[in-house]
N, C-alpha and C. Protein backbone atom coordinates (compact mmCIF):
# COMPACT_ATOMS: atom_id res chain seq x y z
N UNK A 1 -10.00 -13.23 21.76
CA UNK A 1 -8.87 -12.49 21.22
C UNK A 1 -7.84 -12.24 22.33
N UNK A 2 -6.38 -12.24 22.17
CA UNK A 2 -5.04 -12.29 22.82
C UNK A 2 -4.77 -10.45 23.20
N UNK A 3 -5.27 -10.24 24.50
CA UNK A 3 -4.55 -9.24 24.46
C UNK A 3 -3.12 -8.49 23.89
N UNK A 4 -3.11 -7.46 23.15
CA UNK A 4 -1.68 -6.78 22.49
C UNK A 4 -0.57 -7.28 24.00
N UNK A 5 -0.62 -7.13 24.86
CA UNK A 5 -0.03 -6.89 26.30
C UNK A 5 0.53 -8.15 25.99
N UNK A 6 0.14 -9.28 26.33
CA UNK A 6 0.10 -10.63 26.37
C UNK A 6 0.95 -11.30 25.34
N UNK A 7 0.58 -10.93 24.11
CA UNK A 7 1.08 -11.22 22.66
C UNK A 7 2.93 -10.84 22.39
N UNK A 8 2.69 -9.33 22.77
CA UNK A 8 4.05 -9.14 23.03
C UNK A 8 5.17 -9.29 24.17
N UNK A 9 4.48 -10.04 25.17
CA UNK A 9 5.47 -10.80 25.98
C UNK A 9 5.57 -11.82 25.55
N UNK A 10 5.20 -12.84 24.80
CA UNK A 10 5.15 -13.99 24.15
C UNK A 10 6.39 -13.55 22.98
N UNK A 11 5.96 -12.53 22.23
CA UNK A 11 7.14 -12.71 21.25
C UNK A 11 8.10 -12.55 22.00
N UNK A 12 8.64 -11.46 22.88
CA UNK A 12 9.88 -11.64 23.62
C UNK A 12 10.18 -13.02 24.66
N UNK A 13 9.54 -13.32 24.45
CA UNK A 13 10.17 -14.65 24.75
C UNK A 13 10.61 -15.47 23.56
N UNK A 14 9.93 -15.33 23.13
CA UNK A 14 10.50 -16.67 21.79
C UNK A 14 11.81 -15.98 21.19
N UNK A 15 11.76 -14.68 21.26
CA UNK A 15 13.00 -13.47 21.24
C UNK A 15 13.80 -14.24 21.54
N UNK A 16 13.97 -13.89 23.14
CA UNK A 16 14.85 -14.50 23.90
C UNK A 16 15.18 -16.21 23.42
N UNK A 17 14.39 -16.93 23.60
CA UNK A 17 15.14 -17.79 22.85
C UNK A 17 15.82 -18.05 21.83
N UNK A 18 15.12 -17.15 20.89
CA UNK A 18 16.06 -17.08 19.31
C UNK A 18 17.34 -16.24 19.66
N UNK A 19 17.54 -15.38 20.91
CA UNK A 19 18.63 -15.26 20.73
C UNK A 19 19.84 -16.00 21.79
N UNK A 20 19.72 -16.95 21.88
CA UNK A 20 20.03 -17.90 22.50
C UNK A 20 21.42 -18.73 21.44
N UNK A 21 20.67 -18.86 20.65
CA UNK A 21 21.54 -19.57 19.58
C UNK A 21 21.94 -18.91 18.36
N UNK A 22 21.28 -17.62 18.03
CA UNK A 22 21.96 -16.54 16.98
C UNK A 22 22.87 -15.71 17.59
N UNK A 23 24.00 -15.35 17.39
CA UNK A 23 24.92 -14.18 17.88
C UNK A 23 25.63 -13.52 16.72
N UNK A 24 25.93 -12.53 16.75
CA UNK A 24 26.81 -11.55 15.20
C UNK A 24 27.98 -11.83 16.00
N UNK A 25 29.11 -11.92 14.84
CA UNK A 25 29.82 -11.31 14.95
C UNK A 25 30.52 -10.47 14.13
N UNK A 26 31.50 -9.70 14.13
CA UNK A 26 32.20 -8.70 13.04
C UNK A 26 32.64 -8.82 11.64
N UNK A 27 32.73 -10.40 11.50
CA UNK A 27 32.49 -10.85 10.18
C UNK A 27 31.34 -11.18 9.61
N UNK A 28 30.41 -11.73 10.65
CA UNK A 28 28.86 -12.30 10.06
C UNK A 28 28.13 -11.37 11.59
N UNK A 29 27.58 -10.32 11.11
CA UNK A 29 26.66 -9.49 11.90
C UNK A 29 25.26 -10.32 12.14
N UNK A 30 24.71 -9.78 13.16
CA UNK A 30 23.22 -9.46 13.68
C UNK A 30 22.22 -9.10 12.81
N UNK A 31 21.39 -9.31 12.14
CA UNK A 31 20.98 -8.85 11.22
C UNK A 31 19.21 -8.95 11.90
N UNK A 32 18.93 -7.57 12.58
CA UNK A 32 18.43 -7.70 14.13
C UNK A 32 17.34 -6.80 13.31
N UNK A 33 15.57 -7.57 13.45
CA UNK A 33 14.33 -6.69 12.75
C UNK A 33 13.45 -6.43 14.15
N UNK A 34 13.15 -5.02 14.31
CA UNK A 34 12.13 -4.74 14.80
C UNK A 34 10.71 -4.20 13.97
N UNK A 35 9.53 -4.67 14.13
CA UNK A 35 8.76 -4.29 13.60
C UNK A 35 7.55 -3.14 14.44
N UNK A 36 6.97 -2.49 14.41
CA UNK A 36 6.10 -1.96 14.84
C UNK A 36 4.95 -1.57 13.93
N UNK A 37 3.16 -1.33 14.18
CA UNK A 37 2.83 -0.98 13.66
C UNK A 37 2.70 -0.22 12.62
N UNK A 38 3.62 1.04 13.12
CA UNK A 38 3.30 2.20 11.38
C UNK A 38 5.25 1.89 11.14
N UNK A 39 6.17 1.60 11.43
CA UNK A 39 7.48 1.45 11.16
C UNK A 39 8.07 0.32 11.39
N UNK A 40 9.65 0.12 10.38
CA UNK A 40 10.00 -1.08 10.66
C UNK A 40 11.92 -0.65 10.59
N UNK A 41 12.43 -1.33 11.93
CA UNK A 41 13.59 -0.77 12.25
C UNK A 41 14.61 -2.33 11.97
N UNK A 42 15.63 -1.93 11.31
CA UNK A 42 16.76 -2.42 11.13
C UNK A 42 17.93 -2.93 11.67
N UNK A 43 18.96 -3.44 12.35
CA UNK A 43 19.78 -3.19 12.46
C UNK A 43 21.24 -4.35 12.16
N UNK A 44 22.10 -3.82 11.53
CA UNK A 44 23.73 -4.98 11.55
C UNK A 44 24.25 -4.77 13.21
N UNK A 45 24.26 -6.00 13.84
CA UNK A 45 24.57 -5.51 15.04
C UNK A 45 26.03 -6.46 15.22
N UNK A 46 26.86 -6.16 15.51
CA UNK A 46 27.96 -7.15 16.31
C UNK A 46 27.86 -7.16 17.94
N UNK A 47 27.68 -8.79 17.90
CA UNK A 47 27.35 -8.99 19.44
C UNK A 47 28.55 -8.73 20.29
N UNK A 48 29.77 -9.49 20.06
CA UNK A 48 30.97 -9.93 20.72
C UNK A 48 31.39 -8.79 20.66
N UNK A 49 31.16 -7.61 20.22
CA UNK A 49 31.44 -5.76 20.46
C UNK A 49 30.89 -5.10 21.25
N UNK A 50 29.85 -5.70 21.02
CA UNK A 50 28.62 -4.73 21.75
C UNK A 50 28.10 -3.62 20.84
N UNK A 51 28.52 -3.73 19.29
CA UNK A 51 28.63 -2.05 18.49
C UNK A 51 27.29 -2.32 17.35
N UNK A 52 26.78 -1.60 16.62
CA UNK A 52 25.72 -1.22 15.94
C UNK A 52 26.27 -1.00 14.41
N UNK A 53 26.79 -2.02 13.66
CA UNK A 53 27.33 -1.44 12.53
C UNK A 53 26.81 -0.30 11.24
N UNK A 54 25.62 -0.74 11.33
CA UNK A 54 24.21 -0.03 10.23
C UNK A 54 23.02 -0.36 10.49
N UNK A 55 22.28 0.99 10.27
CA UNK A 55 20.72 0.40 10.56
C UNK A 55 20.25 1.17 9.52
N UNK A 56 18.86 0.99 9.58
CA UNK A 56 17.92 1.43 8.52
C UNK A 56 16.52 1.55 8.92
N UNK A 57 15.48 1.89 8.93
CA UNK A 57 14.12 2.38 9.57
C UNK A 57 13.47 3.57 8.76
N UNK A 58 12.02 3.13 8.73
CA UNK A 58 11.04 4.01 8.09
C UNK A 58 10.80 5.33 9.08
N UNK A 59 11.26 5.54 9.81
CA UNK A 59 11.34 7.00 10.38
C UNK A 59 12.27 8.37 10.02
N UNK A 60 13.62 7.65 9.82
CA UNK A 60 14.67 8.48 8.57
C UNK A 60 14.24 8.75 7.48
N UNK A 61 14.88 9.88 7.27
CA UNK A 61 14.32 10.66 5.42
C UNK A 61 15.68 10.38 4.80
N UNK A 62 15.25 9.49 3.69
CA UNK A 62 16.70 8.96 3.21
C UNK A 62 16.86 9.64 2.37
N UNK A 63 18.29 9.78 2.42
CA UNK A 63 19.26 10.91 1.88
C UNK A 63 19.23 12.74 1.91
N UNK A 64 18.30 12.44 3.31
CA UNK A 64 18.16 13.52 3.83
C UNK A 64 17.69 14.91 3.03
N UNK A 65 16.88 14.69 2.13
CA UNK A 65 15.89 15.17 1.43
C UNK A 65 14.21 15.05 2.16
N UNK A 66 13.95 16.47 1.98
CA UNK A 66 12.57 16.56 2.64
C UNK A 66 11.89 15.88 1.44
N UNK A 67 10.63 14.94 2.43
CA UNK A 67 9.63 14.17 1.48
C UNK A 67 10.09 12.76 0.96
N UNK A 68 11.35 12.77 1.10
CA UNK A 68 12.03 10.97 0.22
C UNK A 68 11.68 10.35 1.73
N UNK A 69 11.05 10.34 2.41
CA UNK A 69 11.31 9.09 2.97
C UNK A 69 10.45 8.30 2.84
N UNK A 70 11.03 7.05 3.34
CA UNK A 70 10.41 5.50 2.74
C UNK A 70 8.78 5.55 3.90
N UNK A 71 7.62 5.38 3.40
CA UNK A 71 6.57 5.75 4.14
C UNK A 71 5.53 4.68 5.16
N UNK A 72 5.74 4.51 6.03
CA UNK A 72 4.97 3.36 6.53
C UNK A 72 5.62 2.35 7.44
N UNK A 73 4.91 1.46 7.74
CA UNK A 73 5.30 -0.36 7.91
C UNK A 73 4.40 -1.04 6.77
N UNK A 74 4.32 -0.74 6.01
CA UNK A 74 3.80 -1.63 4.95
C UNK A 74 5.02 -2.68 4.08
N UNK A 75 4.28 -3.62 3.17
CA UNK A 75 5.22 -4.24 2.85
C UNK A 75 6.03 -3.66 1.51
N UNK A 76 5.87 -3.00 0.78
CA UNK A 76 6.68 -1.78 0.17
C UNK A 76 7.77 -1.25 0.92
N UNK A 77 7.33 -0.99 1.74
CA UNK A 77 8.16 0.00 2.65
C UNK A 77 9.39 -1.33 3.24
N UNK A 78 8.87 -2.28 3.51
CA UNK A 78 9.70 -3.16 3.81
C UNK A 78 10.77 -3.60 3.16
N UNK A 79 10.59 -4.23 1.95
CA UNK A 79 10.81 -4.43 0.99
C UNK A 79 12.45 -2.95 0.54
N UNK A 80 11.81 -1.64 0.63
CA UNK A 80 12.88 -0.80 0.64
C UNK A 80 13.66 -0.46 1.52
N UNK A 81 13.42 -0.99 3.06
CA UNK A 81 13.91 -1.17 4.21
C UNK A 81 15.65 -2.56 4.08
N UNK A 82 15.12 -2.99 3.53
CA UNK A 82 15.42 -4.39 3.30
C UNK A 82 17.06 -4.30 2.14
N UNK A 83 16.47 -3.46 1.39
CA UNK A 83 17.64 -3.13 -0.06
C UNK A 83 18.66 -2.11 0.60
N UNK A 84 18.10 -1.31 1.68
CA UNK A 84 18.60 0.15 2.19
C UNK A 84 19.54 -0.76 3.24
N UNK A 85 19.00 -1.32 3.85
CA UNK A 85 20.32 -2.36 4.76
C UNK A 85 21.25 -2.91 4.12
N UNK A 86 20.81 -3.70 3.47
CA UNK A 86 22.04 -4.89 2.35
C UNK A 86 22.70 -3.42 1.70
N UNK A 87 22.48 -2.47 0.91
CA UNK A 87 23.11 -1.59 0.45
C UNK A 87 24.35 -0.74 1.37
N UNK A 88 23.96 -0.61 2.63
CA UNK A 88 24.65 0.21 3.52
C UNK A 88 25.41 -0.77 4.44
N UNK A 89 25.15 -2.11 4.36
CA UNK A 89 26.31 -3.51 5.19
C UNK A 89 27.48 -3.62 3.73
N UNK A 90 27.05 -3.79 2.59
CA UNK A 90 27.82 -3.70 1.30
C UNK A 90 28.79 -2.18 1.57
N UNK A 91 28.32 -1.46 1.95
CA UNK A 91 29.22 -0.45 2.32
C UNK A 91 30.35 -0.44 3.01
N UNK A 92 30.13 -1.19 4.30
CA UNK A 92 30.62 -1.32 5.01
C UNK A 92 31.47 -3.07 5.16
N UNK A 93 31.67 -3.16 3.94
CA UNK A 93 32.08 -4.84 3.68
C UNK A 93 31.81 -6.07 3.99
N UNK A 94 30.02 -5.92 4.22
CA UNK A 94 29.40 -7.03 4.73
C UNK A 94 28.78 -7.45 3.69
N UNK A 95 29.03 -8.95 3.83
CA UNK A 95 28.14 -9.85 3.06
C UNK A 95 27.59 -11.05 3.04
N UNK A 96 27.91 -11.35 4.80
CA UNK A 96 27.34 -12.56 5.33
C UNK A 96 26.89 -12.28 6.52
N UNK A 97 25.39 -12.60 7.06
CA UNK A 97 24.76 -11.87 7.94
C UNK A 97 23.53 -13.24 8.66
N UNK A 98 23.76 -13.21 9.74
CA UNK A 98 22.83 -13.85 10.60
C UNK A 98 21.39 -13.25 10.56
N UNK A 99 20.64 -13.80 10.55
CA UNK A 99 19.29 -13.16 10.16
C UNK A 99 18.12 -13.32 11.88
N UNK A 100 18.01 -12.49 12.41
CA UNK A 100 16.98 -12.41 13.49
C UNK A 100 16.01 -11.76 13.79
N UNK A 101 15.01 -12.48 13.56
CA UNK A 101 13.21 -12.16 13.01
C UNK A 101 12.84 -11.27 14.29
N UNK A 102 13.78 -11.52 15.48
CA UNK A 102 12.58 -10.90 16.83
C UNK A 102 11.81 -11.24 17.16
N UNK A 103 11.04 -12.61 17.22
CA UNK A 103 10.00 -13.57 17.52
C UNK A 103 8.55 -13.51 16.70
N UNK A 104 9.37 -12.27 15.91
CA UNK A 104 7.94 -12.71 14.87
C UNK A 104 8.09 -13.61 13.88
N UNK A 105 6.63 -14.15 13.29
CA UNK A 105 7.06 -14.89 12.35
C UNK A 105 7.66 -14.62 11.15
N UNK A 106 8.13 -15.94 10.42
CA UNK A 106 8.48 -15.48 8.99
C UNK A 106 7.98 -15.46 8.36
N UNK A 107 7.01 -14.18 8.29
CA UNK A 107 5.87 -14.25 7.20
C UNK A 107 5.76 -12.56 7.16
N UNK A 108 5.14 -12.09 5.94
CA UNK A 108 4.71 -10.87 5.72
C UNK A 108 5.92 -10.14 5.44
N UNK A 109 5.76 -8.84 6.40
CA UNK A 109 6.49 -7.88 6.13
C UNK A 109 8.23 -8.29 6.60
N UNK A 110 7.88 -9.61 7.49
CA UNK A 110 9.89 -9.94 8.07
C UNK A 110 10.10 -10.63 6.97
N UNK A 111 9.52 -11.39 6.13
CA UNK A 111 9.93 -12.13 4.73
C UNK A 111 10.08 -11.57 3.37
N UNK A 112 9.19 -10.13 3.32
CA UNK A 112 9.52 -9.26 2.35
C UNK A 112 10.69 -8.73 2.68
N UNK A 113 10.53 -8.29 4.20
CA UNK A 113 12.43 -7.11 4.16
C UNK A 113 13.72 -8.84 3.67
N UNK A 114 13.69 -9.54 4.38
CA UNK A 114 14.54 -10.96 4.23
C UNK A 114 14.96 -10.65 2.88
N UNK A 115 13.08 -11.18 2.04
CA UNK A 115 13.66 -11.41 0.32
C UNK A 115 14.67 -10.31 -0.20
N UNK A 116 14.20 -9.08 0.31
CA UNK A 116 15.03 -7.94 -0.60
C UNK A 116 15.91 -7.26 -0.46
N UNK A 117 16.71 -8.10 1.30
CA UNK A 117 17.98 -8.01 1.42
C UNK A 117 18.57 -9.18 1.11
N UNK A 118 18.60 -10.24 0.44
CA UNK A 118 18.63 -11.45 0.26
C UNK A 118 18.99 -10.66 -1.82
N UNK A 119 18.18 -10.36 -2.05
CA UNK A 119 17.98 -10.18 -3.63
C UNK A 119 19.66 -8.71 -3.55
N UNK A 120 19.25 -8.01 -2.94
CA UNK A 120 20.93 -6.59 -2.93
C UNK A 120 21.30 -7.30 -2.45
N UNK A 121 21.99 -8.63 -2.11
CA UNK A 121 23.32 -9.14 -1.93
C UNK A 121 23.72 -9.95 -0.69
N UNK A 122 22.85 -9.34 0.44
CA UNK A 122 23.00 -10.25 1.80
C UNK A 122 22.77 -11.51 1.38
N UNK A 123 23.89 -11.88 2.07
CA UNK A 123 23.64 -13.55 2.52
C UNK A 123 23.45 -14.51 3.58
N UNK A 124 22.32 -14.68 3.86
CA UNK A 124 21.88 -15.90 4.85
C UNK A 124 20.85 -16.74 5.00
């Protein structure tokens, strides 16, 4: 078995290469996934700014109601991670978005959030 240590210098590398050839910009954002065990973080990023247009993450209580928040890193949770981005880039007049996994694969919980910002309207 691959040490955790080990594993995640490996994804940042393949990181780093994926971001090599993906870049946002202010018309077509960053569309930048971090995952972690119990949470999964979001973000529309514009590169050529340097600025953070919208994010989204299972650590916020959405709509700032005690108890609504979205619960976990599970793929549910993803999945509403996923609608809560495309909903809040639609806000903000986005609707074409570079998609960057973070060296994980495309599978699981980065392909559930994908599908169900893909299904509210993002496009990539």
């Amino acid at each position: 078995m691959i040490p955790q240590i080990e594993r995640n210098k490996t994804r940042q590398r393949i990181h780093l290469r994926i971001r090599r050839k993906v870049q946002g910009t202010a018309e077509r954002p960053r569309l930048n996934v971090y995952r972690s065990l119990n949470n999964i973080y979001v973000q529309l990023v514009d590169d050529l700014n340097g600025v953070t247009i919208a994010s989204a993450n299972t650590v916020e209580k959405k709509d700032g109601k005690k108890g609504s928040k979205v619960v976990g890193g599970n793929l549910a949770s993803a999945k509403a991670i996923g609608k809560l981005i495309a909903d809040r880039g639609k806000e903000k007049g986005i609707k074409k978005v570079v998609f960057d996994r973070g060296g994980y694969l495309y599978h699981g919980r980065i392909k559930a959030l994908a599908d169900a910002a893909r299904e509210a309207g993002l496009e990539f």
